[in-house]
Protein backbone atom coordinates (compact mmCIF):
# COMPACT_ATOMS: atom_id res chain seq x y z
CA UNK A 1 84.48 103.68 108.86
CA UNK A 2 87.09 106.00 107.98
CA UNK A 3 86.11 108.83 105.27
CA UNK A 4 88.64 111.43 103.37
CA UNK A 5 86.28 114.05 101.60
CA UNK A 6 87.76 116.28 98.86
CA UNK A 7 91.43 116.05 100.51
CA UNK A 8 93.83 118.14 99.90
CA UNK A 9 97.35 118.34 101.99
CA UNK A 10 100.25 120.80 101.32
CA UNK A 11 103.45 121.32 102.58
CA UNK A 12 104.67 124.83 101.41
CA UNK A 13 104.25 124.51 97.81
CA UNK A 14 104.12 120.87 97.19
CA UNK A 15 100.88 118.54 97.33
CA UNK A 16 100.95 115.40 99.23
CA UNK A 17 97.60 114.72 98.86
CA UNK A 18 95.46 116.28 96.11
CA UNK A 19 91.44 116.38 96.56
CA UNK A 20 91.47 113.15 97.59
CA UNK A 21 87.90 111.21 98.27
CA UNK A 22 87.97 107.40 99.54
CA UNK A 23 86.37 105.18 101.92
CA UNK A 24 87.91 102.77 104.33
CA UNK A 25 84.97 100.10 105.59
CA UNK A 26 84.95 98.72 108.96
CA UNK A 27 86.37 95.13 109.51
CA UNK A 28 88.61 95.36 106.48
CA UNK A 29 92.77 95.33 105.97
CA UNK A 30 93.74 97.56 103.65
CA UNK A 31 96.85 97.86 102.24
CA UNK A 32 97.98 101.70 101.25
CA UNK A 33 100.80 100.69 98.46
CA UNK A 34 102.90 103.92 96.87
CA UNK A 35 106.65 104.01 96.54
CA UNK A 36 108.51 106.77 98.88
CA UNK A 37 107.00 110.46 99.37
CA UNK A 38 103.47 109.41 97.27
CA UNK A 39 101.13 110.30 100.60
CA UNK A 40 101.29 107.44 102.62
CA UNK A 41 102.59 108.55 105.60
CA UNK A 42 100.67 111.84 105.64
CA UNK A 43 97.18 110.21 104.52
CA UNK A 44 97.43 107.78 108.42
CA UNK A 45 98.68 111.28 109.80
CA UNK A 46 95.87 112.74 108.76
CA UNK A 47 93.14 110.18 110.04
CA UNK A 48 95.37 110.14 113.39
CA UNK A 49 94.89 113.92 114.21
CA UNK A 50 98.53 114.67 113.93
CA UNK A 51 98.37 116.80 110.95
CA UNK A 52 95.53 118.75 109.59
CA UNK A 53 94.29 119.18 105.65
CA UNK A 54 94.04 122.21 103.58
CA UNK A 55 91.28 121.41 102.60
CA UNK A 56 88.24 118.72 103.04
CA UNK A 57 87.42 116.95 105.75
CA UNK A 58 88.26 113.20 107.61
CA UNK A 59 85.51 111.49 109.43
CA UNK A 60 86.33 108.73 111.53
CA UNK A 61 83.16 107.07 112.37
CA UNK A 62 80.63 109.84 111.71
CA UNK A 63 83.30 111.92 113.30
CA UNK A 64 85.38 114.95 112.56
CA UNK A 65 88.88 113.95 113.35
CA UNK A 66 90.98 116.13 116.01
CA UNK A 67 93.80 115.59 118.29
CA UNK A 68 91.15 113.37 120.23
CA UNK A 69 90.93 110.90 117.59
CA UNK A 70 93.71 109.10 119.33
CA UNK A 71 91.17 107.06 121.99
CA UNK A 72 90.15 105.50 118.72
CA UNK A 73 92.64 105.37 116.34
CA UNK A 74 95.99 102.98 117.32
CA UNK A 75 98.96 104.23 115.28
CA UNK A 76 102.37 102.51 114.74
CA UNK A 77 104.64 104.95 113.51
CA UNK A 78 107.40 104.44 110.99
CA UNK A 79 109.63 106.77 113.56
CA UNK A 80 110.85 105.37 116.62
CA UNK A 81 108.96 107.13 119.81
CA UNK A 82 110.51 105.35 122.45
CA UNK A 83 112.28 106.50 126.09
CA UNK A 84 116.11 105.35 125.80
CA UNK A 85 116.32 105.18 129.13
CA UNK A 86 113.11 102.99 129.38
CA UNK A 87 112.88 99.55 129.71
CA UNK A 88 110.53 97.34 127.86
CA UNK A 89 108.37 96.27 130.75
CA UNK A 90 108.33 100.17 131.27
CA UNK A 91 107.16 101.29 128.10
CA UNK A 92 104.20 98.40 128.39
CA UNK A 93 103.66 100.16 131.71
CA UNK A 94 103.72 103.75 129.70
CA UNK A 95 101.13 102.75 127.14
CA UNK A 96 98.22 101.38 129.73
CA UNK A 97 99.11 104.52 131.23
CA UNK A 98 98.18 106.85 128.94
CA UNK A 99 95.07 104.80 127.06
CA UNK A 100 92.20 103.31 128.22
CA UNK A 101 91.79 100.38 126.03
CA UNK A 102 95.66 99.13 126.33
CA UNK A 103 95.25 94.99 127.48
CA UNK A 104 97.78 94.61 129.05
CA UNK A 105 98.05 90.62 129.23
CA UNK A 106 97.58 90.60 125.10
CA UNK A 107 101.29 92.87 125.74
CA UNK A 108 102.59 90.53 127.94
CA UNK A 109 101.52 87.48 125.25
CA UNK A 110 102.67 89.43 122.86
CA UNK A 111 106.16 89.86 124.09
CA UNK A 112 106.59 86.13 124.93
CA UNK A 113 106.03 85.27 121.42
CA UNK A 114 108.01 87.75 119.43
CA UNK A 115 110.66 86.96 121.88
CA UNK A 116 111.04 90.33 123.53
CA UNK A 117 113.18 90.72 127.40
CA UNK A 118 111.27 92.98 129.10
CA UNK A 119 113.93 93.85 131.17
CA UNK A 120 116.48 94.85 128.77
CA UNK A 121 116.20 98.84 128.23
CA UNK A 122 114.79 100.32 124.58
CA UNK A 123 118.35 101.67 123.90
CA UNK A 124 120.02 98.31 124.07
CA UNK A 125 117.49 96.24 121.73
CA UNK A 126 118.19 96.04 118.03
CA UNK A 127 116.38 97.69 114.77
CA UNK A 128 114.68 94.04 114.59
CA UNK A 129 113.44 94.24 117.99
CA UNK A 130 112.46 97.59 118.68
CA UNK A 131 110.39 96.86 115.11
CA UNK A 132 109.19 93.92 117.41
CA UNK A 133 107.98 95.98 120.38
CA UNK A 134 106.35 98.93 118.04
CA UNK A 135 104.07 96.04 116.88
CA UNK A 136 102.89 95.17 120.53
CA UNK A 137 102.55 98.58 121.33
CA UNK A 138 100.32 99.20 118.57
CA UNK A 139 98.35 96.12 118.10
CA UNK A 140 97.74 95.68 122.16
CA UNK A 141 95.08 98.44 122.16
CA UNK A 142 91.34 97.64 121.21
CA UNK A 143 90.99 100.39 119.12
CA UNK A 144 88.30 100.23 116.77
CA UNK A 145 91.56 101.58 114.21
CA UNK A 146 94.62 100.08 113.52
CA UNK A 147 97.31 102.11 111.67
CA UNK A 148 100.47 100.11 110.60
CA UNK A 149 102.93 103.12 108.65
CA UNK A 150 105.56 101.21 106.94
CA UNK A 151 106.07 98.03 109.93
CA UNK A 152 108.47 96.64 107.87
CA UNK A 153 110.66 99.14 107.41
CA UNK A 154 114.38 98.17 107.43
CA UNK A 155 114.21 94.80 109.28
CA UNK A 156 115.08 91.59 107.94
CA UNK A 157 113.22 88.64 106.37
CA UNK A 158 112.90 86.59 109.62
CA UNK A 159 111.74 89.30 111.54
CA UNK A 160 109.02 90.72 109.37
CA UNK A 161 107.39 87.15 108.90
CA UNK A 162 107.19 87.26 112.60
CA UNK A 163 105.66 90.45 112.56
CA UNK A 164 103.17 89.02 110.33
CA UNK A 165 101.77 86.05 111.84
CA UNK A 166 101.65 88.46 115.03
CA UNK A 167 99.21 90.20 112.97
CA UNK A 168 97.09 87.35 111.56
CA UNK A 169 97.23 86.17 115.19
CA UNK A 170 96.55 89.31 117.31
CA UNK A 171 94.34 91.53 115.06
CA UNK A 172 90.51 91.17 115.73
CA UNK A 173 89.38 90.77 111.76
CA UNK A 174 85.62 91.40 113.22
CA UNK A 175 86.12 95.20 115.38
CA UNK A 176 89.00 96.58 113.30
CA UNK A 177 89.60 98.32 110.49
CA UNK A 178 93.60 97.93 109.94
CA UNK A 179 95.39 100.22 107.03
CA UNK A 180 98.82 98.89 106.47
CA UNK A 181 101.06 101.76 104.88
CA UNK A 182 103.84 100.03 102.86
CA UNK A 183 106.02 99.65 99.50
CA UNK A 184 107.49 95.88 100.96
CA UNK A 185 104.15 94.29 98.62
CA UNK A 186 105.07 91.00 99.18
CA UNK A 187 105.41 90.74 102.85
CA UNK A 188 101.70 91.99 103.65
CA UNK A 189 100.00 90.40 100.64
CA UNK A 190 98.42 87.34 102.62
CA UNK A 191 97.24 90.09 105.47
CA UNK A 192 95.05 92.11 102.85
CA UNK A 193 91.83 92.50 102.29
CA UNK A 194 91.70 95.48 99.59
CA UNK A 195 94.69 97.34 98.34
CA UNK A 196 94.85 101.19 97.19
CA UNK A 197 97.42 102.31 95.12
CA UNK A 198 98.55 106.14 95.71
CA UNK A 199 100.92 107.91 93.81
CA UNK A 200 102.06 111.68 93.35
CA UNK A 201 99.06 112.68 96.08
CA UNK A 202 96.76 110.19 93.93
CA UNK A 203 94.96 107.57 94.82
CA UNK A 204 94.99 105.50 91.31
CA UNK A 205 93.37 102.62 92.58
CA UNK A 206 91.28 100.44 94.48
CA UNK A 207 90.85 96.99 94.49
CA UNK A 208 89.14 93.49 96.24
CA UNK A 209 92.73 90.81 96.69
CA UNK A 210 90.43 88.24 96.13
CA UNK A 211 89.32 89.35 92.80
CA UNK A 212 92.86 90.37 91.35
CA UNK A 213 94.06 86.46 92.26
CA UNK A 214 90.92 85.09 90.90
CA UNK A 215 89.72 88.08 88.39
CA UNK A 216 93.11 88.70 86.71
CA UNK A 217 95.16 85.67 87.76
CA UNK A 218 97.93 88.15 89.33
CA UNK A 219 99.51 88.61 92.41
CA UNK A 220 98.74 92.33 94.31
CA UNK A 221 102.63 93.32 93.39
CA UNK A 222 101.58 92.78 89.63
CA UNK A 223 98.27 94.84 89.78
CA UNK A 224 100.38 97.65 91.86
CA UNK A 225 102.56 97.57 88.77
CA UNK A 226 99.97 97.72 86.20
CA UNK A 227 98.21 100.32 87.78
CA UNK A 228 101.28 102.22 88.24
CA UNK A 229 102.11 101.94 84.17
CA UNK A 230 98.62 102.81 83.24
CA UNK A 231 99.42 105.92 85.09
CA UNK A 232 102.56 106.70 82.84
CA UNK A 233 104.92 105.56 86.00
CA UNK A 234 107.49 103.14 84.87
CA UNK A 235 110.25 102.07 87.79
CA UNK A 236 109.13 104.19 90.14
CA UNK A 237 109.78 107.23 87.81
CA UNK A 238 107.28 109.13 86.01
CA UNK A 239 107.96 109.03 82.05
């Protein structure tokens, strides 16, 4: 269970998060939906230890989080941390290195399947593929926490459909709570198991998928847009 108490995050003047208070239950995908700069990014940062709040507090499982966090919390970051000079059989090697619960033959299964040469080094694979091998990074660890900041970010239809039956394949729906961090609705739609909407610092809303398809009769795109309207945003732009 992930908590955010009374969250508030500022950089210099400017909120990114403002007194923020949600829950994230165990066994659950989540979908964090807000266009650019609404808190996304900084709300996974948060849980992962990398940045610290103003004010509040984030429990991860009863627990306070710090830089230590990391043994439980897998994060795929929307910037590229790779070694140039690496190869991909190398940075496979790198990651069991440094954490405990890295299974190695899901990586290897993993790599097969997406189509990834382990032998070829990180500088000379494309957007598409390093994409490809930030995915089996992340999702080859048994963390109990699985945090997916913006996965589809600038890669191409064939590649993030890939990236999401790797998911529905590879996640383990019973141990993990997954929060996917993204404005591509569509793609992740048949992942999710709740969606919050955040805008401005806000979270605006929270909602069962199940329940807008059957409740309202509406895809999780047209909730995000509803909710962002009743919120006086229209096209991404407050009025």
């Amino acid at each position: 269970m992930i908590e955010l108490k009374n969250v508030s995050k500022k950089y210099g003047k400017d909120f990114s998060l403002k007194n923020v208070s949600i829950t994230f239950e165990p066994g659950k995908i989540y979908g964090l939906l807000g266009p650019n700069g609404s808190g996304k990014s900084t709300t996974l940062k948060m849980i992962t230890g990398l940045v610290y709040p103003n004010s509040g507090e984030i429990l991860v499982n009863g627990e306070k989080v710090n830089r230590q966090i990391s043994a439980k919390v897998a994060y795929l970051t929307e910037l590229d941390m790779f070694y140039d000079p690496f190869t991909v059989q190398h940075m496979v090697e790198f990651y069991a290195s440094q954490f405990f619960d890295f299974d190695t033959e899901k990586a290897n299964i993993l790599l097969k399947d997406l189509n990834l040469d382990r032998t070829k080094k990180i500088k000379q694979l494309s957007k598409g593929n390093r994409g490809r091998l930030k995915l089996v990074l992340a999702i080859s660890r048994k963390a109990p926490i699985l945090l997916l900041d913006e996965p589809f970010s600038g890669l191409d239809p064939m590649v993030r459909d890939s990236i999401v039956k790797s998911l529905l394949r590879y996640i383990d729906f019973e141990e993990q709570t997954v929060i996917v961090a993204t404005h591509e609705i569509d793609e992740i739609e048949p992942l999710l198991d709740e969606v919050v909407a955040i805008y401005n610092g806000n979270f605006i809303g929270k909602q069962n998928v199940e329940d807008i398809r059957e409740g309202y009769g509406i895809s999780v795109l047209q909730w995000f847009k509803k909710i962002m309207e009743e919120n006086g945003v229209y096209g991404g732009e407050k009025e």
